[in-house]
Structures are given as C-alpha cells and as structure tokens.
PDB file of N, CA and C in Angstrom:
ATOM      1  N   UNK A   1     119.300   7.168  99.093  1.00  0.00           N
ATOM      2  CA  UNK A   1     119.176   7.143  97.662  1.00  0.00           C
ATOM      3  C   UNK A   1     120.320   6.329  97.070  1.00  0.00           C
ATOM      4  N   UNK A   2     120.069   5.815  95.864  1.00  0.00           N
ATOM      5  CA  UNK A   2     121.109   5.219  95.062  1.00  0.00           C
ATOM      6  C   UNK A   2     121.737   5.667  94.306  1.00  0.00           C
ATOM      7  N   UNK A   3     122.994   5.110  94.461  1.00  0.00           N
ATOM      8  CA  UNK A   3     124.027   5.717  93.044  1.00  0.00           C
ATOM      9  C   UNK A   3     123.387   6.040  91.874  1.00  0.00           C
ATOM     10  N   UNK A   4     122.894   5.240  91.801  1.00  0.00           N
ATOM     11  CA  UNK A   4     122.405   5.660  90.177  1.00  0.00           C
ATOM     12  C   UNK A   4     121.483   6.995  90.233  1.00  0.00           C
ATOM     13  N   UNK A   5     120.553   7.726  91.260  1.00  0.00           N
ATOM     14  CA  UNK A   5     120.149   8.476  91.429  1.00  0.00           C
ATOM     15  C   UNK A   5     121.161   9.764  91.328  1.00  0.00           C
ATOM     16  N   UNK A   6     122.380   9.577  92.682  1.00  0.00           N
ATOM     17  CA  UNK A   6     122.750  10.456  92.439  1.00  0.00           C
ATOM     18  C   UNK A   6     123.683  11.129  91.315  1.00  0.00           C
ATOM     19  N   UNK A   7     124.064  10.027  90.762  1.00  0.00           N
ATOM     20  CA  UNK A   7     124.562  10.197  89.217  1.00  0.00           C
ATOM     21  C   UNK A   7     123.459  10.480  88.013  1.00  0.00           C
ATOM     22  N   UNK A   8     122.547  11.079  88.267  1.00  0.00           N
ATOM     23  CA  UNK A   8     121.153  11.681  87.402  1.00  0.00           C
ATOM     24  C   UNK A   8     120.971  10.554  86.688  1.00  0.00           C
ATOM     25  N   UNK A   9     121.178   9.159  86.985  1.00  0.00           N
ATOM     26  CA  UNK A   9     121.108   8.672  85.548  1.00  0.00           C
ATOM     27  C   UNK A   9     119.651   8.131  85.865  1.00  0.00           C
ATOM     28  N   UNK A  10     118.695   8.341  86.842  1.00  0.00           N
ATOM     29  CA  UNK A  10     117.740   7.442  87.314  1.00  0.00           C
ATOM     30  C   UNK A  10     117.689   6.054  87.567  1.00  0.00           C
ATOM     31  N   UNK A  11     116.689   5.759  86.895  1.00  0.00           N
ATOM     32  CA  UNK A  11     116.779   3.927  87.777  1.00  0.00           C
ATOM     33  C   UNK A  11     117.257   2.891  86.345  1.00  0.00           C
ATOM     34  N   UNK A  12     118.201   3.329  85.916  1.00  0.00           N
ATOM     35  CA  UNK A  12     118.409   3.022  84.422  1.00  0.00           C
ATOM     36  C   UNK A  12     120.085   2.040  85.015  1.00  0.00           C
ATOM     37  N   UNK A  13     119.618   0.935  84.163  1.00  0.00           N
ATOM     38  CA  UNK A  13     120.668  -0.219  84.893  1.00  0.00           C
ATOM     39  C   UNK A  13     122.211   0.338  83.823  1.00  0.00           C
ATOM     40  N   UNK A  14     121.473   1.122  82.165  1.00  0.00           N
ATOM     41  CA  UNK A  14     122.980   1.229  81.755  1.00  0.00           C
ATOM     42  C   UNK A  14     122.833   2.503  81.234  1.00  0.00           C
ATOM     43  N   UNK A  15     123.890   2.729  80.844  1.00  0.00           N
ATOM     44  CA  UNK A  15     124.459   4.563  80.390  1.00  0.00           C
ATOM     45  C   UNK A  15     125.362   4.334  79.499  1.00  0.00           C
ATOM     46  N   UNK A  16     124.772   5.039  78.636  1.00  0.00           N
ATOM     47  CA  UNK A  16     125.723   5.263  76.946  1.00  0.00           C
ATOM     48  C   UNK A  16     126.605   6.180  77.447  1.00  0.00           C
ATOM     49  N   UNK A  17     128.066   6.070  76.605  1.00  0.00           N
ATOM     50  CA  UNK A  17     128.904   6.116  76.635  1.00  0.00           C
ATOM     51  C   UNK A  17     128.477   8.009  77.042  1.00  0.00           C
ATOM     52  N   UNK A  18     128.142   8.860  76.216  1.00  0.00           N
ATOM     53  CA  UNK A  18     127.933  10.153  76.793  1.00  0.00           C
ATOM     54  C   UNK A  18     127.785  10.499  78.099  1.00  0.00           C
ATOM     55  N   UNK A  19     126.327   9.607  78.281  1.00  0.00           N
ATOM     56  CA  UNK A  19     126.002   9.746  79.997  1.00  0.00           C
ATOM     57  C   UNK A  19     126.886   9.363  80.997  1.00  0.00           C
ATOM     58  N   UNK A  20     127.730   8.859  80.545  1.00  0.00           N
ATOM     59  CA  UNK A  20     128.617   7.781  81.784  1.00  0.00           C
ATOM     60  C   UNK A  20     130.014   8.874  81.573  1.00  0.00           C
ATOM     61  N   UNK A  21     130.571   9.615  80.450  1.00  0.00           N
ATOM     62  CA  UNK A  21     131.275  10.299  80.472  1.00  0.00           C
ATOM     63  C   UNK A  21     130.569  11.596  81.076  1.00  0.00           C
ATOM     64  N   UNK A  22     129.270  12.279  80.867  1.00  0.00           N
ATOM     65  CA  UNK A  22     128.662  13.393  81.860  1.00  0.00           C
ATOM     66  C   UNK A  22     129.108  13.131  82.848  1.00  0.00           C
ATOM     67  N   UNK A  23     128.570  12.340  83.751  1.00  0.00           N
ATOM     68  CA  UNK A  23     128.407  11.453  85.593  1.00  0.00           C
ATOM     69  C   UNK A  23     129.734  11.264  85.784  1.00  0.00           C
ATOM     70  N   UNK A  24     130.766  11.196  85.002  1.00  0.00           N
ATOM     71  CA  UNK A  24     132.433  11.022  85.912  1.00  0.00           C
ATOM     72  C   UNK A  24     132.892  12.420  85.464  1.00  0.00           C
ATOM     73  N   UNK A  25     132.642  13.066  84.659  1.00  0.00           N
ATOM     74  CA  UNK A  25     133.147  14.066  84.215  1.00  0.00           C
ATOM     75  C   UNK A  25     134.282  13.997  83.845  1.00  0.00           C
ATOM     76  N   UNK A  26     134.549  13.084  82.684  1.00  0.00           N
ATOM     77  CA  UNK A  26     135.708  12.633  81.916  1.00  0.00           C
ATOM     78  C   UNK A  26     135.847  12.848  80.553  1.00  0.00           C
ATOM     79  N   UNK A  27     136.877  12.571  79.703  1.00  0.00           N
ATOM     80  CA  UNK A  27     136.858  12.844  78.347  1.00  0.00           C
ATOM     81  C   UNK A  27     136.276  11.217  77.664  1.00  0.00           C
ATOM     82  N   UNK A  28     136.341  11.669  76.571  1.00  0.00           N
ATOM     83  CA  UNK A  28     135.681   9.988  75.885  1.00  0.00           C
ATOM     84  C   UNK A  28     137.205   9.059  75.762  1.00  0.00           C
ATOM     85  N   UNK A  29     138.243   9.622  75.896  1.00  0.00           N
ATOM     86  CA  UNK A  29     139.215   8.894  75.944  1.00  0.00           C
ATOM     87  C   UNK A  29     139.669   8.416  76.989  1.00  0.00           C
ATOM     88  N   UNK A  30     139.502   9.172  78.178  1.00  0.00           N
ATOM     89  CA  UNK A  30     139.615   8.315  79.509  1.00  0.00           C
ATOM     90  C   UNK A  30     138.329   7.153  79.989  1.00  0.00           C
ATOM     91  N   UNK A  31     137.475   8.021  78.903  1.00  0.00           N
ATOM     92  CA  UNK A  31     136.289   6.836  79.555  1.00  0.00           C
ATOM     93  C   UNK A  31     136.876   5.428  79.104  1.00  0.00           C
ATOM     94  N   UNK A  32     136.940   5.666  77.504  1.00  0.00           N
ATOM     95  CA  UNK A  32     137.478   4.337  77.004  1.00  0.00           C
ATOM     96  C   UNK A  32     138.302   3.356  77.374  1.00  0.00           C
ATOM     97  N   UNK A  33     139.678   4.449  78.111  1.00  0.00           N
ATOM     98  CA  UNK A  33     140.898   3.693  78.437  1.00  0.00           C
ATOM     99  C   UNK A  33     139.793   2.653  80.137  1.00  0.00           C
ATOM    100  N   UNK A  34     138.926   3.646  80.797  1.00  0.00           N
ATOM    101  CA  UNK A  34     138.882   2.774  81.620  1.00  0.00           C
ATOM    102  C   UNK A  34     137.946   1.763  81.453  1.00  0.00           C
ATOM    103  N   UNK A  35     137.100   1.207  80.582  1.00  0.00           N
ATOM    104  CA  UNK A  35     136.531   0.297  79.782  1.00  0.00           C
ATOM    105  C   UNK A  35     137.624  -0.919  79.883  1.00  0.00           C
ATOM    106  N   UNK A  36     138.597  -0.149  78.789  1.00  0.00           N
ATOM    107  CA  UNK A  36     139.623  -0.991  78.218  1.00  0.00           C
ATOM    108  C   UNK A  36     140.040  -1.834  79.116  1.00  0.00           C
ATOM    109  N   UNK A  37     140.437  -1.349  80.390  1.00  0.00           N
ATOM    110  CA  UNK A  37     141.302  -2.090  81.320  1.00  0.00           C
ATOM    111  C   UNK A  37     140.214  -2.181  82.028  1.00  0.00           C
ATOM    112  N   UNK A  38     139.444  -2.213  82.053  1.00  0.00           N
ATOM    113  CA  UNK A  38     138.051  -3.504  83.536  1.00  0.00           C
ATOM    114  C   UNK A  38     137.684  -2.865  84.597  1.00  0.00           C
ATOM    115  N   UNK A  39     138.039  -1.069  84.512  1.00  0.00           N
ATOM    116  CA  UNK A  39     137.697  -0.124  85.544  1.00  0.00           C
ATOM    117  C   UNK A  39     136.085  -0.241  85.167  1.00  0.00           C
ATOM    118  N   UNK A  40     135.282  -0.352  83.993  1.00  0.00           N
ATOM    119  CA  UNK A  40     133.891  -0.046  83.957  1.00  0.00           C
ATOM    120  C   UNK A  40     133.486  -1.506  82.975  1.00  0.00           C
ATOM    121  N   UNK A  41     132.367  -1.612  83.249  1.00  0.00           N
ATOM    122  CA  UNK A  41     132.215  -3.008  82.653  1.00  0.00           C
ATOM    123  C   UNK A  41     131.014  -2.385  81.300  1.00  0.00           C
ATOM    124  N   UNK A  42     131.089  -2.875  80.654  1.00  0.00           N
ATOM    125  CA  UNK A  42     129.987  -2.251  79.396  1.00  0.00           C
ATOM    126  C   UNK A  42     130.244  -3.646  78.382  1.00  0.00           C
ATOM    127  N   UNK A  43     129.483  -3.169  77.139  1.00  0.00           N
ATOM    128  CA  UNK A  43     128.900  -4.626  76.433  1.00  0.00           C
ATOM    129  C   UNK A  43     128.272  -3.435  75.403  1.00  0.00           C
ATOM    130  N   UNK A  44     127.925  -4.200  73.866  1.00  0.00           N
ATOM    131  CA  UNK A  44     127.783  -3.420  72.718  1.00  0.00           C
ATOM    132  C   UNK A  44     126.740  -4.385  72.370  1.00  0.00           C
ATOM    133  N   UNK A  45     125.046  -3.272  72.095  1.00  0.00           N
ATOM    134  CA  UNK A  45     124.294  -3.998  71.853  1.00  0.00           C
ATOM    135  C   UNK A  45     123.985  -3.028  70.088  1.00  0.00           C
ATOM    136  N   UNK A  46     123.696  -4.013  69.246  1.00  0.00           N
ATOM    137  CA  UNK A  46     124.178  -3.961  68.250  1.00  0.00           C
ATOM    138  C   UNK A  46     125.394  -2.898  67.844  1.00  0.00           C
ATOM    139  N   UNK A  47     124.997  -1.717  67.203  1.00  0.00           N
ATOM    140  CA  UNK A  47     126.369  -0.700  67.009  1.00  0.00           C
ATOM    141  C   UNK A  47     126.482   0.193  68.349  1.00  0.00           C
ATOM    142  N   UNK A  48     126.029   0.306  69.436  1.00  0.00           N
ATOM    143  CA  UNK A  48     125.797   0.837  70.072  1.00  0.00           C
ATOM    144  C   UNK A  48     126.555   0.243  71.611  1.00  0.00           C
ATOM    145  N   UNK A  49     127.594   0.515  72.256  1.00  0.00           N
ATOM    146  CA  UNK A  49     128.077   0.662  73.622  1.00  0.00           C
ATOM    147  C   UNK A  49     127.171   0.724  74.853  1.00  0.00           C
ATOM    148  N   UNK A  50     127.118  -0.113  75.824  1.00  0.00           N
ATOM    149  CA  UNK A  50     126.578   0.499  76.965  1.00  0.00           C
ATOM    150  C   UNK A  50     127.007   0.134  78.336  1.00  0.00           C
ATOM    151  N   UNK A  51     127.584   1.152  79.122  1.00  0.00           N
ATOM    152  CA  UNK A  51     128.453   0.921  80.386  1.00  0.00           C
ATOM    153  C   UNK A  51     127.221   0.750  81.412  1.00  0.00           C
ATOM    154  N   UNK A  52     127.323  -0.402  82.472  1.00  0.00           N
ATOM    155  CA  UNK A  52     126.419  -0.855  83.518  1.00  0.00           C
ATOM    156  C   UNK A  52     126.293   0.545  84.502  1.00  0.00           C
ATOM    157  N   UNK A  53     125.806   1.299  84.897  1.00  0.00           N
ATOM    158  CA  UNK A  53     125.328   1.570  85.824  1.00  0.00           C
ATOM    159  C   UNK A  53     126.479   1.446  87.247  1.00  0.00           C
ATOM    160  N   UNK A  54     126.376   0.386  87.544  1.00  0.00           N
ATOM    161  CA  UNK A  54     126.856  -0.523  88.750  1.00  0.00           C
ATOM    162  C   UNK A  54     128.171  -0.299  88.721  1.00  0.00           C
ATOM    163  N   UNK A  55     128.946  -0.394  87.576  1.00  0.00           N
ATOM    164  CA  UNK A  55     130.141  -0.550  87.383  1.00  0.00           C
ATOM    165  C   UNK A  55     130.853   0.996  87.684  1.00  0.00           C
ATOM    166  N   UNK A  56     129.670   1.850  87.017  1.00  0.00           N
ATOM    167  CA  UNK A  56     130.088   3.375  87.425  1.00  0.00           C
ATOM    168  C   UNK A  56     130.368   3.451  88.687  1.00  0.00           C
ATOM    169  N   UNK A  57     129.054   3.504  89.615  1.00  0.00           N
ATOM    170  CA  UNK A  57     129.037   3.685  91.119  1.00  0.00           C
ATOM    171  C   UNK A  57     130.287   2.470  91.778  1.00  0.00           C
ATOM    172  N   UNK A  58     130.691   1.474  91.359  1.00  0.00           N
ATOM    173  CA  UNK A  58     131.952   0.779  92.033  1.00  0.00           C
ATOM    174  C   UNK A  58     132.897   1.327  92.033  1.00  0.00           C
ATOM    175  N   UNK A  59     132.936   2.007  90.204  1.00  0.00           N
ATOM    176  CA  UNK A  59     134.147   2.862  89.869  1.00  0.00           C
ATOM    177  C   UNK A  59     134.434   3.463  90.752  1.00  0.00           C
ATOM    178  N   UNK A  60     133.412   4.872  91.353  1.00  0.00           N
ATOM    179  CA  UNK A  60     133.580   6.046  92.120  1.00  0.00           C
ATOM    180  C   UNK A  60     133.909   5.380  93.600  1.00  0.00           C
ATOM    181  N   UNK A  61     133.353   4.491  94.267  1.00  0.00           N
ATOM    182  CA  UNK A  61     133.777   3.926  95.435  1.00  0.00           C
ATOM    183  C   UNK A  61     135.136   3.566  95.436  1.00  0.00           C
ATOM    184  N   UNK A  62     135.670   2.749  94.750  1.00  0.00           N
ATOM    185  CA  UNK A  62     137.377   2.794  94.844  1.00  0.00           C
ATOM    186  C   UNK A  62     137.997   3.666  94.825  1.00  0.00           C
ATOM    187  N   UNK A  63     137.522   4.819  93.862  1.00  0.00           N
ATOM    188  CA  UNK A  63     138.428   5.833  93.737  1.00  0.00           C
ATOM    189  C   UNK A  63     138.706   6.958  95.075  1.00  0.00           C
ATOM    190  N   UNK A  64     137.302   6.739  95.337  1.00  0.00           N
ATOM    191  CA  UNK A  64     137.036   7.151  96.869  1.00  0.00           C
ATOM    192  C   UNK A  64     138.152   6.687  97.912  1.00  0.00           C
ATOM    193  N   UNK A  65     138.145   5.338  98.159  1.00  0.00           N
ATOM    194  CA  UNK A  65     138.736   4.486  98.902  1.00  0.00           C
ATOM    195  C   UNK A  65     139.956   4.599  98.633  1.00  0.00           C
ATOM    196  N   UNK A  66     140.468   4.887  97.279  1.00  0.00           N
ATOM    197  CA  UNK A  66     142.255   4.977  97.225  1.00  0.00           C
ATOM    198  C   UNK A  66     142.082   6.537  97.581  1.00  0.00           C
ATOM    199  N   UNK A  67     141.383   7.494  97.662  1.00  0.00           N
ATOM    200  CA  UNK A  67     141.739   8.541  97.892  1.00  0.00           C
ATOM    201  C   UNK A  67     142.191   8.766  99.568  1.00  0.00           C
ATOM    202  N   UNK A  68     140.588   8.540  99.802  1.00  0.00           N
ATOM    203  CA  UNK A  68     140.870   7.887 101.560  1.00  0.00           C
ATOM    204  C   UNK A  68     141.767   7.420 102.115  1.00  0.00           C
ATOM    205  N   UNK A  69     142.343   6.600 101.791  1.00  0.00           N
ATOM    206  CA  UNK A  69     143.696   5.713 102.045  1.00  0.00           C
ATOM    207  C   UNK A  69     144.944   6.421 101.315  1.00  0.00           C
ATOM    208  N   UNK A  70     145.075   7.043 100.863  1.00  0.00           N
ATOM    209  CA  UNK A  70     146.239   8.261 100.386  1.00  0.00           C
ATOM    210  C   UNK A  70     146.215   8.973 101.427  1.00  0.00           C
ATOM    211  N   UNK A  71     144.781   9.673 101.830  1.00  0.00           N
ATOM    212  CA  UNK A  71     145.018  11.031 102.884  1.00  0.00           C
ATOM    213  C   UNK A  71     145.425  10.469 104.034  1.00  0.00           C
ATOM    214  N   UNK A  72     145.543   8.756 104.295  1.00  0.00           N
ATOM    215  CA  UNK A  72     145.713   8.262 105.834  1.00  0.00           C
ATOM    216  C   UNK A  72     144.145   8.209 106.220  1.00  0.00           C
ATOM    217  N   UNK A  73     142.740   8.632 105.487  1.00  0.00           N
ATOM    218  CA  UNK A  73     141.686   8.429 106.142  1.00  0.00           C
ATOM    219  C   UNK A  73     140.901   7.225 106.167  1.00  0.00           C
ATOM    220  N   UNK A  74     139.969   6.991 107.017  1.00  0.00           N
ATOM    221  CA  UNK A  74     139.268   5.584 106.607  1.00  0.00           C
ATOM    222  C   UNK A  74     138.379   5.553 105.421  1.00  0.00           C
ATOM    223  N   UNK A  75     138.245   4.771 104.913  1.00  0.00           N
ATOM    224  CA  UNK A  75     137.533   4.917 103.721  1.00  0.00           C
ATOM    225  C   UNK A  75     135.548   5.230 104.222  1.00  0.00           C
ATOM    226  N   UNK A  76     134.482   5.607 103.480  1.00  0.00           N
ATOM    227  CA  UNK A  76     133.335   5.971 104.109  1.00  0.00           C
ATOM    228  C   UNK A  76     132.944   4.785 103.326  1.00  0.00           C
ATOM    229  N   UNK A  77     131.839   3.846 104.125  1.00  0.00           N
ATOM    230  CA  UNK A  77     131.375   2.649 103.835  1.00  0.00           C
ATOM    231  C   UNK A  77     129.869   2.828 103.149  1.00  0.00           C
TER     232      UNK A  77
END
C-alpha cells in the first residue's frame, strides 16, 4: 500500500492544511514552520493552502531515517 493510504488521506495527491496536520499529528504551527523551511512542499490555490501528499510521506521517511541513524540503526528502505 501507499503512503498516502496509510496516512488515510486516500489516493488524493494534496491535503489541506488540517488533514496534513491530522496525518503528522502536529500543531498548525509546526505544520507551518515546516512549510516555511521546505520540510513540506504546498502551493495556495486561490485563498486556500494545499500541502502535496508526496511531500508528507518524504517528510515521514527522513524523519524515520534521522531517527534510524541516531539509534545506530539502518534506516528501513
């Protein structure tokens, strides 16, 4: 299955700012800060925000991978 599955978001390429803060289980201010700095990639279609999908599931893989590599473990591919 795909990230995006297992992040409930279905086969949906983007996630408003709510959904994408549900799926990391973050505040709207950390979501933002990681926007801000190029941790999540998103784009504003008219008044409205929307973080890629893709960018989530990369998110969680690094974070993975620096975790992995903190404990001394290999990262899971």
């Amino acid at each position: 299955m795909s990230h995006r599955t297992e992040l409930h978001l279905g086969a949906r390429w983007v996630a408003s700012p709510n959904q994408a803060m549900k799926a990391l289980l973050v505040s709207r201010a950390t979501l933002y800060t990681l926007i801000n700095t190029g941790e999540l990639e998103s784009y504003t279609e008219g008044r409205s925000r929307r973080i890629t999908v893709q960018s989530i599931g990369s998110y969680l893989q690094r974070r993975l991978a620096a975790e992995a590599e903190r404990r001394g473990q290999k990262a899971a591919a």
